[in-house]
Protein backbone atom coordinates (compact mmCIF):
# COMPACT_ATOMS: atom_id res chain seq x y z
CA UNK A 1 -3.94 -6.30 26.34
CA UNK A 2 -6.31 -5.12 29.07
CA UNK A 3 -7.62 -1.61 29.21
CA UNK A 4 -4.96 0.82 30.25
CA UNK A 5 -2.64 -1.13 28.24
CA UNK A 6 -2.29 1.38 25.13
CA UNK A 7 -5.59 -0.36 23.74
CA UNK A 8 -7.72 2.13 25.28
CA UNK A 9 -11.50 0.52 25.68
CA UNK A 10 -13.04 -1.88 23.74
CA UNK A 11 -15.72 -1.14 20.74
CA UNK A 12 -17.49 -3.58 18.26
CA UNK A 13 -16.34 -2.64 14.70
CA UNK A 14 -18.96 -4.05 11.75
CA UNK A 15 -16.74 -6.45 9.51
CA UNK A 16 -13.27 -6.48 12.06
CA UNK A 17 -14.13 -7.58 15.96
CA UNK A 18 -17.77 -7.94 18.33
CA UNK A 19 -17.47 -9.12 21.70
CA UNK A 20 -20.62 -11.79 21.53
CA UNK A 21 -22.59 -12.67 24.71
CA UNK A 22 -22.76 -16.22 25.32
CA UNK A 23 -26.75 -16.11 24.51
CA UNK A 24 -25.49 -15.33 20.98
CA UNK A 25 -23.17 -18.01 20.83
CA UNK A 26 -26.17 -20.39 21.95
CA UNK A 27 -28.67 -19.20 19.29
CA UNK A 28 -25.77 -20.23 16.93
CA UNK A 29 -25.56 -23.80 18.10
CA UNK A 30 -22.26 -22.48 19.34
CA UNK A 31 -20.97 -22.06 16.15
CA UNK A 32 -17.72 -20.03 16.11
CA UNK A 33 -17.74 -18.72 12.80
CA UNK A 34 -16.91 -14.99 12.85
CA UNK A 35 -18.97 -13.68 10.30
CA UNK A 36 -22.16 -14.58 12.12
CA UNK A 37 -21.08 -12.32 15.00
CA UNK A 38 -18.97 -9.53 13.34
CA UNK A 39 -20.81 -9.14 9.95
CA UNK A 40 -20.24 -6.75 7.17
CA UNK A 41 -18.21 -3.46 7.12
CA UNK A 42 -20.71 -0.45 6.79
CA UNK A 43 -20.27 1.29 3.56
CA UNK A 44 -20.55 4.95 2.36
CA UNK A 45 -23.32 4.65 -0.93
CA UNK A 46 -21.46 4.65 -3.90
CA UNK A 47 -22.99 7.43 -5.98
CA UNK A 48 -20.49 6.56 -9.09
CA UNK A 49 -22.51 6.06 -12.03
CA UNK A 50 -22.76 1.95 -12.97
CA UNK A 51 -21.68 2.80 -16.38
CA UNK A 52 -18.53 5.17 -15.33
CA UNK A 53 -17.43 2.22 -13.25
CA UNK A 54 -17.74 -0.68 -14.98
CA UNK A 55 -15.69 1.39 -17.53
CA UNK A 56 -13.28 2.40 -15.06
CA UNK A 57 -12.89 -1.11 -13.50
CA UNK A 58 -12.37 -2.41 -16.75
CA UNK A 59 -9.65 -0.33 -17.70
CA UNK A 60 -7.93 -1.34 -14.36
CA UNK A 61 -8.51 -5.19 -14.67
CA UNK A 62 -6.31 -4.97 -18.25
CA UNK A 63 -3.70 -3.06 -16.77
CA UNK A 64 -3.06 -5.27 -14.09
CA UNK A 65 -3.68 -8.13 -16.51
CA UNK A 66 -0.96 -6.91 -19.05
CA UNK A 67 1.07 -6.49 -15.54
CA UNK A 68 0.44 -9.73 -14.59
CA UNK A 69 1.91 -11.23 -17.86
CA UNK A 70 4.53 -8.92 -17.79
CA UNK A 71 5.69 -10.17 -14.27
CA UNK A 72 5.17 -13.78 -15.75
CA UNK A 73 7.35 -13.11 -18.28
CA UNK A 74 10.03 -12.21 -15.55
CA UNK A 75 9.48 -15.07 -13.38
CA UNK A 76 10.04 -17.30 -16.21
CA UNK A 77 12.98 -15.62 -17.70
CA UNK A 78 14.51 -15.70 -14.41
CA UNK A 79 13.80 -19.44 -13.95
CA UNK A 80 15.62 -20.18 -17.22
CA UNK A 81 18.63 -18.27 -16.38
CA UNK A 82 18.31 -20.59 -12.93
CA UNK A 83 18.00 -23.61 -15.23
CA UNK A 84 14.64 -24.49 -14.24
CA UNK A 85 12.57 -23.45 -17.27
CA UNK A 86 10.78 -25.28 -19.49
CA UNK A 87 10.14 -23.22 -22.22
């Protein structure tokens, strides 16, 4: 889509698109790889205390664990009723 298009004009975002000049591409070796061109999405600081967190992502990690063996549980059941399961 060219400008006018509904895409409006173009802008580098850090970590989604950059619109490299060809001297860039050159000091790469011309090396495609995005993530020497469009690098890292910029970040807010996370002021969330390190202990707080790690407690918080903890608690999250089990209960998609325990979700992910309940959804295993499914996919096998249903497998068996299919006659495909081994247990």
């Amino acid at each position: 889509m060219g400008e006018g298009e509904g895409g409006g004009e173009y802008k580098d975002i850090p970590g989604f698109c950059k619109s490299a000049t060809l001297d860039e591409i050159r000091k790469h070796g011309y090396v495609l790889t995005p993530g020497r061109y469009v690098g890292a999405e910029v970040r807010d600081e996370d002021d969330e205390p390190f202990e707080e967190k790690m407690q918080r992502l903890t608690a999250q990690l089990c209960e998609q664990m325990a979700e992910a063996r309940r959804l295993d549980e499914v996919i096998w059941k249903n497998l068996k009723e299919l006659g495909y399961g081994s247990e």
